[in-house]
PDB file of N, CA and C in Angstrom:
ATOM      1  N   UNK A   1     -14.549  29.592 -50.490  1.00  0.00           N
ATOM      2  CA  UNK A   1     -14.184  28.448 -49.666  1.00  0.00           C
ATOM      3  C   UNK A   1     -12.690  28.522 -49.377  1.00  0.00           C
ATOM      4  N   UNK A   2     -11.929  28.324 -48.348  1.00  0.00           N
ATOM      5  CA  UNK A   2     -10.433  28.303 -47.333  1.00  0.00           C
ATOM      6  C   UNK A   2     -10.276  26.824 -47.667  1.00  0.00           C
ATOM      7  N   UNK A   3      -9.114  26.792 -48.017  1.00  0.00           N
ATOM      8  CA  UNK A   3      -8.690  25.538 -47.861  1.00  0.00           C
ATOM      9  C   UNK A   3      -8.641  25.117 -46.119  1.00  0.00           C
ATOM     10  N   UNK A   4      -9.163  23.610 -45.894  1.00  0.00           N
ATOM     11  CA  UNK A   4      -8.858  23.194 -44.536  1.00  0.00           C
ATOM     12  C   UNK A   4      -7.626  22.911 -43.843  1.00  0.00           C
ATOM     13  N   UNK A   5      -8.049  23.376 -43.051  1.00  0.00           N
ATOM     14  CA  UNK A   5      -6.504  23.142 -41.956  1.00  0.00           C
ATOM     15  C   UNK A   5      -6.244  21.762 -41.531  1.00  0.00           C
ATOM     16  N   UNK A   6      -5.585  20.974 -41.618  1.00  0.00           N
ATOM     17  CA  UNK A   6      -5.150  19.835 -41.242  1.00  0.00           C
ATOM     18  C   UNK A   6      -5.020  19.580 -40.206  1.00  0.00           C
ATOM     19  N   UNK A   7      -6.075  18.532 -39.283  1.00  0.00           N
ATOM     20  CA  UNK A   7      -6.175  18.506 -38.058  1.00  0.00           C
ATOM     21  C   UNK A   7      -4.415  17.809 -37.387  1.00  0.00           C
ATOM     22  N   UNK A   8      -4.015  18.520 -36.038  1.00  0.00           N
ATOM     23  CA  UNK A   8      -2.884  17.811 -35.226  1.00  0.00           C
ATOM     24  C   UNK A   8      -3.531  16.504 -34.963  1.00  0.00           C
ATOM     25  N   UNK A   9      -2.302  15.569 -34.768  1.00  0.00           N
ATOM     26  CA  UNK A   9      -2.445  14.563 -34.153  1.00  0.00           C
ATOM     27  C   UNK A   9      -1.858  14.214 -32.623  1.00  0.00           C
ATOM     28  N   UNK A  10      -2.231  13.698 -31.703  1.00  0.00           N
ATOM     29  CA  UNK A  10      -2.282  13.630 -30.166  1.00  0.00           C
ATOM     30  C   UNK A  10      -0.617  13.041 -30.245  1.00  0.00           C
ATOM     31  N   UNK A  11       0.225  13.753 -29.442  1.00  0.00           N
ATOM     32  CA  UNK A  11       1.401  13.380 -29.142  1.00  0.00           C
ATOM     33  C   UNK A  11       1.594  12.207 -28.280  1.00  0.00           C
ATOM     34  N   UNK A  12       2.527  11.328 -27.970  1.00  0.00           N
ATOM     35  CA  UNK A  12       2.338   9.758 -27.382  1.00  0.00           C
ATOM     36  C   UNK A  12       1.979   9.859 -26.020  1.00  0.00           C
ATOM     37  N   UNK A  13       1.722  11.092 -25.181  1.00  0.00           N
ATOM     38  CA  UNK A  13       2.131  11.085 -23.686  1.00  0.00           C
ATOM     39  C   UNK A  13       0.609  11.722 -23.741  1.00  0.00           C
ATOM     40  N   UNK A  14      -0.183  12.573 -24.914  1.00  0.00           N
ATOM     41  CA  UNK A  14      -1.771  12.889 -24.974  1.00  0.00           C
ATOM     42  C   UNK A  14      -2.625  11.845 -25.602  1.00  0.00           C
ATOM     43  N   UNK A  15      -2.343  10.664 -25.706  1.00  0.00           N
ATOM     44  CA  UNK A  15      -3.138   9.585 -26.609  1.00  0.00           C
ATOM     45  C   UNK A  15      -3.758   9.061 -25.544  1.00  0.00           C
ATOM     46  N   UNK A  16      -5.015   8.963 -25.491  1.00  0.00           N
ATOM     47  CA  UNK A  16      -5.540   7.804 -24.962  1.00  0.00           C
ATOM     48  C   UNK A  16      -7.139   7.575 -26.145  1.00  0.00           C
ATOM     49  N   UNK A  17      -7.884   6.754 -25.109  1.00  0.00           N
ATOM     50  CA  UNK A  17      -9.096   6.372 -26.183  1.00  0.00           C
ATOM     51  C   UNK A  17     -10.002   7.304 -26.675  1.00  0.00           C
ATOM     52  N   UNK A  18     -10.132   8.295 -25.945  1.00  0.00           N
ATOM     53  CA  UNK A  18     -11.429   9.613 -26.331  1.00  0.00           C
ATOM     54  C   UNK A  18     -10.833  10.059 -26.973  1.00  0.00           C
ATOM     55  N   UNK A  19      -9.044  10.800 -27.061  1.00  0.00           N
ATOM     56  CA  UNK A  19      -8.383  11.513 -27.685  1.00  0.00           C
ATOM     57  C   UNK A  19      -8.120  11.121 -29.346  1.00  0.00           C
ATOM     58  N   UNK A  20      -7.662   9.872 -29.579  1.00  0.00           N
ATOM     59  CA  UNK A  20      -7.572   8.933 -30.528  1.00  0.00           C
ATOM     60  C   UNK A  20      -9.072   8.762 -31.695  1.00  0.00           C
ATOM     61  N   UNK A  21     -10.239   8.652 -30.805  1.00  0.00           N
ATOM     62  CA  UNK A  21     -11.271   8.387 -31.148  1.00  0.00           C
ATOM     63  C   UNK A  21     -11.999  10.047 -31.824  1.00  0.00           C
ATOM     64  N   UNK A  22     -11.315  10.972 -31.448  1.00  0.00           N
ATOM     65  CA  UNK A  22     -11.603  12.441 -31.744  1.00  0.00           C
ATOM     66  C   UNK A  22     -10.884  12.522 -32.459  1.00  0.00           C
ATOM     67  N   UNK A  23      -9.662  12.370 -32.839  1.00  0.00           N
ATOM     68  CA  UNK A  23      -8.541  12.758 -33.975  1.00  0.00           C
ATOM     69  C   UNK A  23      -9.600  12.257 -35.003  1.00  0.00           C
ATOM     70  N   UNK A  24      -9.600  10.943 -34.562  1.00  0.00           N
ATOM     71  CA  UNK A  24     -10.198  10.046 -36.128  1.00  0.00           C
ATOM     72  C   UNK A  24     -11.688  10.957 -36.758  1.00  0.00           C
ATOM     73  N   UNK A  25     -12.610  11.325 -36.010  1.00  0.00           N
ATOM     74  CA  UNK A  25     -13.628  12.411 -36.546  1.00  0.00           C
ATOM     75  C   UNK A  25     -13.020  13.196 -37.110  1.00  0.00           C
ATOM     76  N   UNK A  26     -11.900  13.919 -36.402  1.00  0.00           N
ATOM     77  CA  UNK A  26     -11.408  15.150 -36.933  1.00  0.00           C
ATOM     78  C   UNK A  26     -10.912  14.934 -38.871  1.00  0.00           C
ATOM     79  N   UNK A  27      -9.960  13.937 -38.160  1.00  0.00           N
ATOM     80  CA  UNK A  27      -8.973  13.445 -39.367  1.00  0.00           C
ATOM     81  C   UNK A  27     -10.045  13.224 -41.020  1.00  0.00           C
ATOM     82  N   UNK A  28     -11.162  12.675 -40.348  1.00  0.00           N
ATOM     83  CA  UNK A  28     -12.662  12.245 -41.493  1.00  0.00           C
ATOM     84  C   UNK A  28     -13.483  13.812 -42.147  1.00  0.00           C
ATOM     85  N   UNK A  29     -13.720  14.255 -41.130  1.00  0.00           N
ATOM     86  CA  UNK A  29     -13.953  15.723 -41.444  1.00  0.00           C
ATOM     87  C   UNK A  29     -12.897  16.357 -42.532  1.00  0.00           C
ATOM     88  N   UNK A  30     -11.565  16.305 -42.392  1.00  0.00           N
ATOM     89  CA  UNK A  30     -10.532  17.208 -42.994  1.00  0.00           C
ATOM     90  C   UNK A  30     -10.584  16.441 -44.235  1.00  0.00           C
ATOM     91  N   UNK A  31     -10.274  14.979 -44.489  1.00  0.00           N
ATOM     92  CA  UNK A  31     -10.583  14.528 -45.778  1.00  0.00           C
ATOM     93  C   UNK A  31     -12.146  14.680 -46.457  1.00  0.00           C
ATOM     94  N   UNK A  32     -13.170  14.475 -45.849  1.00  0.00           N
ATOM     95  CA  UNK A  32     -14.393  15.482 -46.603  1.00  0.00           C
ATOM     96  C   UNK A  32     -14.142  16.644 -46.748  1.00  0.00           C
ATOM     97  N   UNK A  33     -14.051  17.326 -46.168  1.00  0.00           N
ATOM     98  CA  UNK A  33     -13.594  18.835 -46.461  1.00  0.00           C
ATOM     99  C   UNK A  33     -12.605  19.497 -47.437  1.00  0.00           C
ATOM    100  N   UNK A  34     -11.640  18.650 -47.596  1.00  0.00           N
ATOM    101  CA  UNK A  34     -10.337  19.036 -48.852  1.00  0.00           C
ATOM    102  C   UNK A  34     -10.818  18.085 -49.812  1.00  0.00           C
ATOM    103  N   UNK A  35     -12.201  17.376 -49.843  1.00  0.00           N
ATOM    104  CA  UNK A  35     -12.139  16.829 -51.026  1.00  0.00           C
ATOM    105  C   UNK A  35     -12.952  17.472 -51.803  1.00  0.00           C
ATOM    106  N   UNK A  36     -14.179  18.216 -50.952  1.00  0.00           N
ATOM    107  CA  UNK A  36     -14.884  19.579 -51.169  1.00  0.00           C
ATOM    108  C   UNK A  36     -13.747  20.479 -52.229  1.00  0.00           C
ATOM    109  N   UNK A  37     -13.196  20.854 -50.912  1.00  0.00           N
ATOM    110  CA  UNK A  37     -12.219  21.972 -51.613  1.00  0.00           C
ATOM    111  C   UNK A  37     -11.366  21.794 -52.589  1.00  0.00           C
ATOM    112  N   UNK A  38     -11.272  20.502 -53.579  1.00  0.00           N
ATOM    113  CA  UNK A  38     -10.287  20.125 -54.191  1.00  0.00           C
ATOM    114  C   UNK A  38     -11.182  20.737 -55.326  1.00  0.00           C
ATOM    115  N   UNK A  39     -12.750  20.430 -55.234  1.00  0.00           N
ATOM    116  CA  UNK A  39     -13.447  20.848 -56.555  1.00  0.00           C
ATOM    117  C   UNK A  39     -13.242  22.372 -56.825  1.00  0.00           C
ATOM    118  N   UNK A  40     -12.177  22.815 -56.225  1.00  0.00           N
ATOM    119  CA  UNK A  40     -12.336  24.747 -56.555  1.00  0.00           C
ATOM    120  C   UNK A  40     -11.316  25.036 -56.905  1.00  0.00           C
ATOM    121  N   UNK A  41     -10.219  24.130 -56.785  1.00  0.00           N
ATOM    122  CA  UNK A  41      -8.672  23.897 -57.176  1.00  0.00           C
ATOM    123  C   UNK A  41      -8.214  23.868 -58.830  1.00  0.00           C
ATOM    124  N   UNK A  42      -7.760  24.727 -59.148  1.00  0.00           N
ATOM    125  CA  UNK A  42      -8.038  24.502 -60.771  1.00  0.00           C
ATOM    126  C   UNK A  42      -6.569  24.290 -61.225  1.00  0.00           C
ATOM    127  N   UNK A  43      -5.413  24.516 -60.236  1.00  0.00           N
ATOM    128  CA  UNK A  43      -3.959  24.271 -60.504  1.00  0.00           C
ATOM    129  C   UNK A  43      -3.406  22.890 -60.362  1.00  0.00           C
ATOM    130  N   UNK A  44      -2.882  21.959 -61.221  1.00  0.00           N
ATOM    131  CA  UNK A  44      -2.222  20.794 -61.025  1.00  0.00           C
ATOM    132  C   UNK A  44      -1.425  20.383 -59.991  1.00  0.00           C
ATOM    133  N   UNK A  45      -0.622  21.431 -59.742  1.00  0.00           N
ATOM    134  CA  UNK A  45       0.602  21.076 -58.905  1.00  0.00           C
ATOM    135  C   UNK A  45      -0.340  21.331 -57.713  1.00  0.00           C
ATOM    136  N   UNK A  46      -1.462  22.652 -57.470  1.00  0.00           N
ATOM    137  CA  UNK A  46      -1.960  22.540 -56.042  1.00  0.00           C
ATOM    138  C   UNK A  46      -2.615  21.855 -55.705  1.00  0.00           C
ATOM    139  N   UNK A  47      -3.305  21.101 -56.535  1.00  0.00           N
ATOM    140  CA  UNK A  47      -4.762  19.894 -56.549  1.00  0.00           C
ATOM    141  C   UNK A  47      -3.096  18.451 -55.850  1.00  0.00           C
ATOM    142  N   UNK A  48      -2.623  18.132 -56.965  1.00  0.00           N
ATOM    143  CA  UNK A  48      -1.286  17.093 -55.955  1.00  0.00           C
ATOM    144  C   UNK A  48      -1.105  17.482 -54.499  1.00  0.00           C
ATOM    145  N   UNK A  49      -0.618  18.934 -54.718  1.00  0.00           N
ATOM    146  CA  UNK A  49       0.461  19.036 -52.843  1.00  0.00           C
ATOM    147  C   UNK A  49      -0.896  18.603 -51.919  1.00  0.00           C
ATOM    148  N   UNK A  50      -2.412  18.936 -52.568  1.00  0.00           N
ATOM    149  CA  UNK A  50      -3.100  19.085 -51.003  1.00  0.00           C
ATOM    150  C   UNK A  50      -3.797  17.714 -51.298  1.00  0.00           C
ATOM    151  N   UNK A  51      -3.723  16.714 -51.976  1.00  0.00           N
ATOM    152  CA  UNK A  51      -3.563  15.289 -51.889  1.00  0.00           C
ATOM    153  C   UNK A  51      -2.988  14.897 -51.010  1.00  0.00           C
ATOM    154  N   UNK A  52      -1.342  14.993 -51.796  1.00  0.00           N
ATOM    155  CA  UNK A  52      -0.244  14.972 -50.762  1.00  0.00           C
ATOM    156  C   UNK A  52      -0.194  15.012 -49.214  1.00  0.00           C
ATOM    157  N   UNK A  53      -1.011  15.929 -49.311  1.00  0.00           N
ATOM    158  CA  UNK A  53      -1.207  16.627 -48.020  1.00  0.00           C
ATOM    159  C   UNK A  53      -2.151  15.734 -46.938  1.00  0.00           C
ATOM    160  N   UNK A  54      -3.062  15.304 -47.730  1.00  0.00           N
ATOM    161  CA  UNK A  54      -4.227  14.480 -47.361  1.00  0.00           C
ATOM    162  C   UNK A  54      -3.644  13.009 -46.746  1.00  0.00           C
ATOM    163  N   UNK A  55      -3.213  12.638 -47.374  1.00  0.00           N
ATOM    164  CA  UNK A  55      -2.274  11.459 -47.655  1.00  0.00           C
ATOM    165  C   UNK A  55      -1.153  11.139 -46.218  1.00  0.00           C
ATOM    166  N   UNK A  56      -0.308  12.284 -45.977  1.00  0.00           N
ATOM    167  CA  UNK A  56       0.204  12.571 -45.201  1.00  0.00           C
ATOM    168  C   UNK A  56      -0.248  12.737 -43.869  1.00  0.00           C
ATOM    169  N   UNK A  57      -1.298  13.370 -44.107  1.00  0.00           N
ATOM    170  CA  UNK A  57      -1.710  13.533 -42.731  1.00  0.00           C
ATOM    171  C   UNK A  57      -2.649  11.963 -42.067  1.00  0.00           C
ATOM    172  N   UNK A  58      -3.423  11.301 -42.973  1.00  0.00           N
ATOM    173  CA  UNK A  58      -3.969  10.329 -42.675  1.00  0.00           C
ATOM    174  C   UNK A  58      -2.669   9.031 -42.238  1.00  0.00           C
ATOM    175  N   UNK A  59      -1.593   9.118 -42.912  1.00  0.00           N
ATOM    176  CA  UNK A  59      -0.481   7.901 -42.650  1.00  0.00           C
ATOM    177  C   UNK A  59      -0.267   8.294 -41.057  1.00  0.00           C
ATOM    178  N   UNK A  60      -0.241   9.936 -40.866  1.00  0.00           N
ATOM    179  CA  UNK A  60       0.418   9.910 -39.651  1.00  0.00           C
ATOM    180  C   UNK A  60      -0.619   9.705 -38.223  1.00  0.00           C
ATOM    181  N   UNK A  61      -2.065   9.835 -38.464  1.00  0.00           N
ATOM    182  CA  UNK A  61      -3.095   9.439 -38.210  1.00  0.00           C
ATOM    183  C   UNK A  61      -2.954   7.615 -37.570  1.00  0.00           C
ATOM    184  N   UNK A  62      -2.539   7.110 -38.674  1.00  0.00           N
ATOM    185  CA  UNK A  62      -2.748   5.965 -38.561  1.00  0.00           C
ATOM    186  C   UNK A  62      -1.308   5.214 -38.132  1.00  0.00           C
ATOM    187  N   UNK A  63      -0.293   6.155 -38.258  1.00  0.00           N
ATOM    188  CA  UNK A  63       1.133   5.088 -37.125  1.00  0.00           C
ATOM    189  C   UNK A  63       0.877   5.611 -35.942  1.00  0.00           C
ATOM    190  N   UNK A  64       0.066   6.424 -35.772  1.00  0.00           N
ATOM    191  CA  UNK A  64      -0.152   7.193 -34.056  1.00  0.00           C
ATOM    192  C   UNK A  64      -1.442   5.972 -33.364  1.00  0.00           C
ATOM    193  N   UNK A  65      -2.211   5.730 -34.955  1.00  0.00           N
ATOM    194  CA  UNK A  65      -3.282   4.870 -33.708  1.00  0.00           C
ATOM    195  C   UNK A  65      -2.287   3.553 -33.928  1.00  0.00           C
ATOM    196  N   UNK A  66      -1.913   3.174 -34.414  1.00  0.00           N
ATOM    197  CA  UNK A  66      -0.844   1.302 -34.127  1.00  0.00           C
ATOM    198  C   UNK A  66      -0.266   1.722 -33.280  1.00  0.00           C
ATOM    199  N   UNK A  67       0.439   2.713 -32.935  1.00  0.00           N
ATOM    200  CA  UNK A  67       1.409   2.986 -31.737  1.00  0.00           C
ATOM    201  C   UNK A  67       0.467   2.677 -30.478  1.00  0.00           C
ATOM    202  N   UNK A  68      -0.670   3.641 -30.448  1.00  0.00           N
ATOM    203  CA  UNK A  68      -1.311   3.772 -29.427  1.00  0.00           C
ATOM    204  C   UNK A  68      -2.035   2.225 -29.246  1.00  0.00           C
ATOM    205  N   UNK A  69      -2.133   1.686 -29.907  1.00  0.00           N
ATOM    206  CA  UNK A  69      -2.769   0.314 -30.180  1.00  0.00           C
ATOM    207  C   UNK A  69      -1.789  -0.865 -29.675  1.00  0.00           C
ATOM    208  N   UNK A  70      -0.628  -0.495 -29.946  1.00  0.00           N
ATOM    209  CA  UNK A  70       0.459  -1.773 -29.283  1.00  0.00           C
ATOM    210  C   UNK A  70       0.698  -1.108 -27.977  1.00  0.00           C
ATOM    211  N   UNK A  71       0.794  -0.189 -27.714  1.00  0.00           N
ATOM    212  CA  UNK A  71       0.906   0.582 -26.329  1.00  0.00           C
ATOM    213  C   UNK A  71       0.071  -0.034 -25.007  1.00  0.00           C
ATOM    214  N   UNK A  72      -1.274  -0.320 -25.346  1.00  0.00           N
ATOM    215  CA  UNK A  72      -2.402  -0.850 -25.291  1.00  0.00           C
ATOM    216  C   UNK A  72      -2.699  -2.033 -24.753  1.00  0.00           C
ATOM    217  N   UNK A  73      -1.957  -2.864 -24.860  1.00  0.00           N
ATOM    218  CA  UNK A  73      -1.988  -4.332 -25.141  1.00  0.00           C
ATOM    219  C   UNK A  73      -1.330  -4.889 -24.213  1.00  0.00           C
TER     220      UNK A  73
END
């Protein structure tokens, strides 16, 4: 098993509703998937960074949809 690649998120000028609404599958997929892959992870510090990682990528997930969400309005 590859660790997953961390889906991009839609830059402010590529956001709209289909785009936004596809990240978020994507974004759901990558956290099932590294949580898969966390069970094969047997190092401390690497089991954290790709938390970390998880973590990170979902915050930025989610100031892109409020952005796109007050944008919106």
């Amino acid at each position: 098993m590859t660790q997953p690649a961390a889906p991009s998120i839609p830059a402010p000028t590529e956001r709209s509703t289909a785009a936004m609404l596809s990240t978020q599958e994507n974004v759901k997929s990558y956290v099932t998937a590294t949580r898969e892959y966390l069970k094969c992870v047997h190092s401390t510090r690497a089991h954290n960074a790709l938390v970390d990682q998880v973590y990170a990528v979902a915050a930025e997930y989610n100031a892109a949809l409020q952005e796109f969400k007050a944008s919106t309005r």
